[in-house]
C-alpha atoms as a PDB file:
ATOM      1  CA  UNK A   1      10.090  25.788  30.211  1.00  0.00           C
ATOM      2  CA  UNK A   2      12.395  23.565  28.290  1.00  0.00           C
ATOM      3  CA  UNK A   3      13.855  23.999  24.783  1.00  0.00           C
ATOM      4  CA  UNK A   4      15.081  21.605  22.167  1.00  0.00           C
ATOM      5  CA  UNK A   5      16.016  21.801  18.315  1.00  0.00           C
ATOM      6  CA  UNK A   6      14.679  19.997  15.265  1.00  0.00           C
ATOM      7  CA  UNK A   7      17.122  20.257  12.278  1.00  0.00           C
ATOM      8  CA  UNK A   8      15.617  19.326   8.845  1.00  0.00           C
ATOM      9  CA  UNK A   9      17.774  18.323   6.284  1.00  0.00           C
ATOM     10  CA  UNK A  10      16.676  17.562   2.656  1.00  0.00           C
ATOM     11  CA  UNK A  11      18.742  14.934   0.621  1.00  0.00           C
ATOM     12  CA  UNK A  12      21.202  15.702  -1.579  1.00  0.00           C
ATOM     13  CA  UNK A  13      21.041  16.056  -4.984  1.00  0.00           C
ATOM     14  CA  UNK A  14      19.980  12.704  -6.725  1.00  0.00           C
ATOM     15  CA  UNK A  15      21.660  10.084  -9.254  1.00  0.00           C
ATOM     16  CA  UNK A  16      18.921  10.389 -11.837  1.00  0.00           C
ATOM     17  CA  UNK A  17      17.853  13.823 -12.345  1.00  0.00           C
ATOM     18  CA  UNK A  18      14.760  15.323 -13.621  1.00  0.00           C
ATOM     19  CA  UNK A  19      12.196  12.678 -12.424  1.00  0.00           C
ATOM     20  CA  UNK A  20       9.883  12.636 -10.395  1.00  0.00           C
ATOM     21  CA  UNK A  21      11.480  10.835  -7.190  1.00  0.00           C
ATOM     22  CA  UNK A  22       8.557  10.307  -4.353  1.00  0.00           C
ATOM     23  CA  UNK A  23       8.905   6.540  -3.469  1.00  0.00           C
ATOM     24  CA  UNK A  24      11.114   5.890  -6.124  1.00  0.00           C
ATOM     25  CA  UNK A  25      14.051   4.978  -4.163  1.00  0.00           C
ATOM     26  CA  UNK A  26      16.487   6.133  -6.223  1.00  0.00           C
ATOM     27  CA  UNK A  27      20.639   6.366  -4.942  1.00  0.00           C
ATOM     28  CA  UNK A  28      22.198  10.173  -4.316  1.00  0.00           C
ATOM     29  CA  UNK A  29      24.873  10.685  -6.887  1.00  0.00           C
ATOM     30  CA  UNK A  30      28.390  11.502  -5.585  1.00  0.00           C
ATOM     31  CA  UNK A  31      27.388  15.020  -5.281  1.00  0.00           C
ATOM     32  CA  UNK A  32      24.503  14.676  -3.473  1.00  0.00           C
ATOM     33  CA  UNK A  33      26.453  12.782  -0.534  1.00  0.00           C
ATOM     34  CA  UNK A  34      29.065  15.431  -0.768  1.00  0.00           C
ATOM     35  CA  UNK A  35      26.463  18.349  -0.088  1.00  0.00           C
ATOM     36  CA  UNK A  36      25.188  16.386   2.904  1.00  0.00           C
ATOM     37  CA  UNK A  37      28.485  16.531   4.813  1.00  0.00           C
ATOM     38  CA  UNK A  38      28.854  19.802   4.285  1.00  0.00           C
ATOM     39  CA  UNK A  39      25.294  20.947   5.356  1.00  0.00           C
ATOM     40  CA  UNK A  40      25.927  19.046   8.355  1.00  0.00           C
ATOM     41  CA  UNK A  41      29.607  20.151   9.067  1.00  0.00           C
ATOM     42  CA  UNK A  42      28.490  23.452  11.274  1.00  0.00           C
ATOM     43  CA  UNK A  43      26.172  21.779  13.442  1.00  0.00           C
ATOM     44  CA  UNK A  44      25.957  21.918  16.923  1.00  0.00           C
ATOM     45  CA  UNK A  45      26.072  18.270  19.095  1.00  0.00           C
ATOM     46  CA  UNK A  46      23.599  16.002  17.462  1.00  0.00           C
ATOM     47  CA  UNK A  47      21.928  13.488  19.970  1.00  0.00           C
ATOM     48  CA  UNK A  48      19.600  12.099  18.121  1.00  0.00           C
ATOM     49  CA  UNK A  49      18.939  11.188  14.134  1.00  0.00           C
ATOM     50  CA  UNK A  50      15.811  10.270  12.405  1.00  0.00           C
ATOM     51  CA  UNK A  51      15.433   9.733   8.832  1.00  0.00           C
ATOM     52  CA  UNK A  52      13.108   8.587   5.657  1.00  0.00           C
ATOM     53  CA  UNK A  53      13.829   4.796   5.055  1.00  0.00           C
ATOM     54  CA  UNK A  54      14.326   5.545   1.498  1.00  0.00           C
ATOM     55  CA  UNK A  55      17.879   5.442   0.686  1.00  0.00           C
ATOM     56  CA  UNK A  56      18.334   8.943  -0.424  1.00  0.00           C
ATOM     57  CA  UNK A  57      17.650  10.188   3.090  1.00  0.00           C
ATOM     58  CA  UNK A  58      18.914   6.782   5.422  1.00  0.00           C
ATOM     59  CA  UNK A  59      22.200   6.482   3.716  1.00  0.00           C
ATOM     60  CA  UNK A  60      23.405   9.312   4.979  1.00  0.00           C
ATOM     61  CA  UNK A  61      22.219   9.329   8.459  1.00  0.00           C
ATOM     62  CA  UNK A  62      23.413   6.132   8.919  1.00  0.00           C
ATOM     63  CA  UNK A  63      26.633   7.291   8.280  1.00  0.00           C
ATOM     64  CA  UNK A  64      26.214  10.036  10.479  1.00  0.00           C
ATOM     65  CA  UNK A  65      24.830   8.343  13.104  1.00  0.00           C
ATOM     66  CA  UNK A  66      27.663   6.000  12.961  1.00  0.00           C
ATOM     67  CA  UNK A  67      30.412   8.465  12.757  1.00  0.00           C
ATOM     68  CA  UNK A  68      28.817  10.324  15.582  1.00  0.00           C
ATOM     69  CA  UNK A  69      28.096   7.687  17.673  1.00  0.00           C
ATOM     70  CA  UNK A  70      24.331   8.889  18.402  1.00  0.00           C
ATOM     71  CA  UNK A  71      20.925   6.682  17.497  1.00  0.00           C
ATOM     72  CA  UNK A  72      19.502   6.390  14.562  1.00  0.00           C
ATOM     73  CA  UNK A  73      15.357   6.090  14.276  1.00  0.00           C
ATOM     74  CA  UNK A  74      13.755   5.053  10.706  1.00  0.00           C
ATOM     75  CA  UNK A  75       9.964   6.776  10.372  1.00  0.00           C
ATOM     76  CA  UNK A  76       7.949   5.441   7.472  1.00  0.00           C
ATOM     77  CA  UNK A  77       6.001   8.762   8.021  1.00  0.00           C
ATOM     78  CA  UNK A  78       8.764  11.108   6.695  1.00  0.00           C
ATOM     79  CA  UNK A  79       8.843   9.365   3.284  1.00  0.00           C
ATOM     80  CA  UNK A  80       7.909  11.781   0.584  1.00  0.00           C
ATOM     81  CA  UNK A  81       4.528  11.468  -0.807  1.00  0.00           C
ATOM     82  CA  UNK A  82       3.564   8.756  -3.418  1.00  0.00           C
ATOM     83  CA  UNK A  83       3.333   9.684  -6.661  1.00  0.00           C
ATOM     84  CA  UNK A  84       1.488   6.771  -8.224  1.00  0.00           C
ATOM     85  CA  UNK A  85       2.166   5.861 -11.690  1.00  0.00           C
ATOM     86  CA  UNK A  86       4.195   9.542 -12.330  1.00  0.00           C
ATOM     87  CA  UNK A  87       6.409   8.762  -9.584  1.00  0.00           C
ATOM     88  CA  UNK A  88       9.916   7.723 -11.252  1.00  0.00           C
ATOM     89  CA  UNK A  89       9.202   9.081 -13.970  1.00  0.00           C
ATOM     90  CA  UNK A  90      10.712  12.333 -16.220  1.00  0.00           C
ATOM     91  CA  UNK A  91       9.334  15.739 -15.962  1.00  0.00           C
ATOM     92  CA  UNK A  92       9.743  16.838 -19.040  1.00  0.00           C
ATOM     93  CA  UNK A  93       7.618  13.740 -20.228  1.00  0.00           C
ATOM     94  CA  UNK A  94       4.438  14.142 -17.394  1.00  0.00           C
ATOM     95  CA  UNK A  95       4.206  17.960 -17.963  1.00  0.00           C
ATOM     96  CA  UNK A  96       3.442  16.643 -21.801  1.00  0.00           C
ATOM     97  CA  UNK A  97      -0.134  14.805 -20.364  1.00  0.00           C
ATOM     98  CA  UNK A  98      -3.449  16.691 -20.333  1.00  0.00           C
ATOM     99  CA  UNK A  99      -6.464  16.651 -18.123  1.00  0.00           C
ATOM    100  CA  UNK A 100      -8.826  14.666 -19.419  1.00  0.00           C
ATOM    101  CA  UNK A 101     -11.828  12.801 -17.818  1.00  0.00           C
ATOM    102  CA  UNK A 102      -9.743   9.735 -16.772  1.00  0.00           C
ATOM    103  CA  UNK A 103      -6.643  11.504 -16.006  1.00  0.00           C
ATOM    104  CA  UNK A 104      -5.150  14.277 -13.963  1.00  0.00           C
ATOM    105  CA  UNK A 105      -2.343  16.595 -15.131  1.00  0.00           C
ATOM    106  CA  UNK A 106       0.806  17.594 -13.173  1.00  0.00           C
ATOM    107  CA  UNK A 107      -0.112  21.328 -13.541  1.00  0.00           C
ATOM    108  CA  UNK A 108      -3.139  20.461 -12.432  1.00  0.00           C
ATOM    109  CA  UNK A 109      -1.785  18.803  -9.618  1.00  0.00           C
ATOM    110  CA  UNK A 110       0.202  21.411  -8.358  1.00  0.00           C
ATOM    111  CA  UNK A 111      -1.752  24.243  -8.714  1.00  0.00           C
ATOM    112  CA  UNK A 112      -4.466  22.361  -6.251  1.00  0.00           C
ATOM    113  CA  UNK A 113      -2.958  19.136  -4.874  1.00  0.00           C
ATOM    114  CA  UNK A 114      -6.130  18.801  -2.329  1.00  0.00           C
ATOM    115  CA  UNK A 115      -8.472  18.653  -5.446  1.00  0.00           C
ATOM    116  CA  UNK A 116      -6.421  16.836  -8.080  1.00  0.00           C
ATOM    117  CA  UNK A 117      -4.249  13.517  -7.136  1.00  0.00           C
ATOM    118  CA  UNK A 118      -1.633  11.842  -9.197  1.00  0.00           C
ATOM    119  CA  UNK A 119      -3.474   8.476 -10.611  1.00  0.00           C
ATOM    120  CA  UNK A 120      -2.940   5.620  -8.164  1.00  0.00           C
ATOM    121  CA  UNK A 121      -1.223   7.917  -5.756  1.00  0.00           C
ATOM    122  CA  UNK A 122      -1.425   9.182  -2.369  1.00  0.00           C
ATOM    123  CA  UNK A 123      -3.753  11.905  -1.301  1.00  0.00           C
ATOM    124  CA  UNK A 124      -2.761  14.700  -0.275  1.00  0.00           C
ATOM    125  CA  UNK A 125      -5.136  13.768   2.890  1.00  0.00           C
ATOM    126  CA  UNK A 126      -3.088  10.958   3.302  1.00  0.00           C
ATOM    127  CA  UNK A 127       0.221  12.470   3.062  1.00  0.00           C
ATOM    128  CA  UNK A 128      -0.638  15.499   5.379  1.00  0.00           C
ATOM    129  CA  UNK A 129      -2.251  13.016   8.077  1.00  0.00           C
ATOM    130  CA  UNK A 130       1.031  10.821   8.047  1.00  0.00           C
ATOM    131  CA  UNK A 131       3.842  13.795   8.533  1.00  0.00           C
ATOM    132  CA  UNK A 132       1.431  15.814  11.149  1.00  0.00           C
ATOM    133  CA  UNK A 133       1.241  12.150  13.302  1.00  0.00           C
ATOM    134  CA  UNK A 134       4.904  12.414  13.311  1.00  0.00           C
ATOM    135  CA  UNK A 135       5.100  15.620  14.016  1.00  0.00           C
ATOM    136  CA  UNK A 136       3.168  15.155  17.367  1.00  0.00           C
ATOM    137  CA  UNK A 137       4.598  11.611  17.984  1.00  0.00           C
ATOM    138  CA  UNK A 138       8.027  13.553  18.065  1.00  0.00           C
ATOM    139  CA  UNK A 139       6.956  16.627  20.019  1.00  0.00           C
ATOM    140  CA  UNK A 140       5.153  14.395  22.721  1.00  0.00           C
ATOM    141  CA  UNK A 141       8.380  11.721  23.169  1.00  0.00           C
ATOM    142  CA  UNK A 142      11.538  13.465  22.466  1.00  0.00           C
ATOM    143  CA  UNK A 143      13.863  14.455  24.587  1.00  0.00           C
ATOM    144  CA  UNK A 144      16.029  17.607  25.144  1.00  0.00           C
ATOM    145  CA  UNK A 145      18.547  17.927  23.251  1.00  0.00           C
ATOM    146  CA  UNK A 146      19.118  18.489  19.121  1.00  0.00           C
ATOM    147  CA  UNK A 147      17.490  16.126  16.771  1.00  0.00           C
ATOM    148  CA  UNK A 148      18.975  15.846  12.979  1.00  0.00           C
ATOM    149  CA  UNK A 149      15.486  14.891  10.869  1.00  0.00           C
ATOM    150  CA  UNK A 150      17.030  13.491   7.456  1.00  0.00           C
ATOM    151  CA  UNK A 151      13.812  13.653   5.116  1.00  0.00           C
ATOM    152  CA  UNK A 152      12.530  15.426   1.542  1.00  0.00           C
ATOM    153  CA  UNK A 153      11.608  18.744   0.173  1.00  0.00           C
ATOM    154  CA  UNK A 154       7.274  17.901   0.661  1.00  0.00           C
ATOM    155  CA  UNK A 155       7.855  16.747   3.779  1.00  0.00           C
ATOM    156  CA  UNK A 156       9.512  19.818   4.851  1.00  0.00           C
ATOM    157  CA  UNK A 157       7.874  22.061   3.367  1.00  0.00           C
ATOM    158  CA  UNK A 158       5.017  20.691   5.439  1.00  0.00           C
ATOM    159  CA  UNK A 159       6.528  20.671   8.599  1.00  0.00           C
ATOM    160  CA  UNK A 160       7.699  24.523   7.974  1.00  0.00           C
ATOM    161  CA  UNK A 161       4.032  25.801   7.391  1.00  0.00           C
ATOM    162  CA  UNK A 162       2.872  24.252  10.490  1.00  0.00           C
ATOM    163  CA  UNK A 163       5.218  25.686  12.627  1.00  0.00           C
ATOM    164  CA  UNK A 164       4.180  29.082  10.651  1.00  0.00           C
ATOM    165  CA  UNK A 165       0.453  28.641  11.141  1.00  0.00           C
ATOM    166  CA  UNK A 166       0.306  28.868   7.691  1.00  0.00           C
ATOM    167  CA  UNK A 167      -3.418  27.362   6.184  1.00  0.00           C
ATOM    168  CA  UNK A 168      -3.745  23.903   5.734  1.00  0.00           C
ATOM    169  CA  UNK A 169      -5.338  22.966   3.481  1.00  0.00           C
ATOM    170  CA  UNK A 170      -3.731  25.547   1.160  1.00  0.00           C
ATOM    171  CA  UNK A 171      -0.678  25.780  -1.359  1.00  0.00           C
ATOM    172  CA  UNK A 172       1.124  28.399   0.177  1.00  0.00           C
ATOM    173  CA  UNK A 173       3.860  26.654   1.243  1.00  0.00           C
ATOM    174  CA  UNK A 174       4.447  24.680  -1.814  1.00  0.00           C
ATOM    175  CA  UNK A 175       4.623  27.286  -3.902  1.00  0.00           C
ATOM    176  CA  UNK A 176       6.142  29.446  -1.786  1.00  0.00           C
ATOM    177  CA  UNK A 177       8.671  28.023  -0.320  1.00  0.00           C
ATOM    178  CA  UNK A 178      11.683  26.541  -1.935  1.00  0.00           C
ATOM    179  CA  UNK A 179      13.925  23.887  -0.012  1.00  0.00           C
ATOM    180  CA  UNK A 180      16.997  23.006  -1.803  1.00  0.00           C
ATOM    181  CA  UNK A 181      18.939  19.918  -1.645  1.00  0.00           C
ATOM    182  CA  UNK A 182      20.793  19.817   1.381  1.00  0.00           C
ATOM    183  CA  UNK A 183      19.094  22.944   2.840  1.00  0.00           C
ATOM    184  CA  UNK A 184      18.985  23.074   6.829  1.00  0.00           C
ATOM    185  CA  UNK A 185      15.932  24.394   8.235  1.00  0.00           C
ATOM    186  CA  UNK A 186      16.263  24.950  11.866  1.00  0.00           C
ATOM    187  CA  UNK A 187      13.234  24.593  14.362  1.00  0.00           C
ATOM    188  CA  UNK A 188      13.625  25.574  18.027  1.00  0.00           C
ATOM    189  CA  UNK A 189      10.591  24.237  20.474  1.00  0.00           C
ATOM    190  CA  UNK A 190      10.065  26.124  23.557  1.00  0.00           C
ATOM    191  CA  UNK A 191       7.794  23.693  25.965  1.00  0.00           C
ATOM    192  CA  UNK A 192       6.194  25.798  28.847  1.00  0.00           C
ATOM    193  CA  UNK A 193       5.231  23.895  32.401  1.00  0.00           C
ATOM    194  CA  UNK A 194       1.500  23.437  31.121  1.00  0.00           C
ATOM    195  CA  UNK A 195       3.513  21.050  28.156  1.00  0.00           C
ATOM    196  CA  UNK A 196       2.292  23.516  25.565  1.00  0.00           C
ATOM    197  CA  UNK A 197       4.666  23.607  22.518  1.00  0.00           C
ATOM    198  CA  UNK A 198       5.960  26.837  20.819  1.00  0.00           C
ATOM    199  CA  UNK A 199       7.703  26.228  17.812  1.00  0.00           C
ATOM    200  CA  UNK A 200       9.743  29.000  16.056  1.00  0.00           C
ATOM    201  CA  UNK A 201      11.197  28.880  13.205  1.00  0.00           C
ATOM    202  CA  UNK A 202      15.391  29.852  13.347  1.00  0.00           C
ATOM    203  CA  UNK A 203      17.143  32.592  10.633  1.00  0.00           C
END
């Protein structure tokens, strides 16, 4: 049996808060980079660091990288879902639009995300399939070793209730799990001779 260690960090906090940022690739204020290096200052030997190519996320780990001297791997599949024609925008102004026949609400939304999708945006199909094929893709290719995993709060959260069996689909995990900027989450994957995977999720 081998082991290795997935650490998930979420960006930092963000230039233009209060919006909706999916693939809005909006800059991390001053404070956002800040909280990164000081998430990342306690962890053990990185030897590898993938990130989100939006900027929020790659900034950062290509600084680390660099400083660190390790690789650096881009995945379009740990971009955070597409919001569609909310995405960018304020909060405060998309909780102000009803349901109606030609248009979904954000409560709506994120009470059942499987049901109700943001006009012109990405299923939540969609989004699942993408993170879960790099979720496998990772498992089946990486090496030993501890792997940095720069990406955002859905995709985490996502990533989190698989490792906990928790139901997909469901809401669970969205609504019951908060990842703050610059959180760590850290995943530990025990392999066993038959190349079966057992994730666990690290206190």
């Amino acid at each position: 049996m081998h082991q290795r260690t997935l650490y998930l960090l979420r960006h930092g906090e963000i230039s233009t808060p209060g919006i909706l940022a999916g693939k809005t690739d909006v800059a991390l204020s001053e404070k956002g980079q800040q909280q990164l290096w000081q998430a990342t200052e306690q962890l053990p030997d990185i030897t590898t660091c993938i990130s989100s190519p939006l900027q929020r996320c790659q900034k950062f780990a290509s600084e680390f990288s660099h400083q660190h001297d390790i690789q650096l791997k881009i995945s379009k599949n740990l971009q955070e879902m597409n919001f569609g024609d909310w995405d960018g925008k304020q909060y405060k102004k998309l909780w102000e639009i009803t349901q109606n026949e030609t248009q979904t609400a954000i409560g709506d939304f994120w009470q059942n995300p499987w049901k109700f999708t943001p006009p012109n945006g990405e299923p939540m199909d969609d989004f699942v399939r993408r993170v879960d094929l790099w979720w496998q893709d990772w498992l089946a290719d990486s090496a030993k070793g501890n792997t940095l995993v720069v990406a955002h709060g859905g995709v985490i959260k996502h990533l989190i209730a698989r490792v906990l069996n928790m139901p997909i689909p469901g809401t669970a995990h969205m609504s019951h799990i908060d990842v703050p900027y610059a959180s760590v989450v850290k995943i530990t994957i025990y392999t066993d001779e038959q190349g079966k995977h057992w994730p666990k999720m690290v206190l």
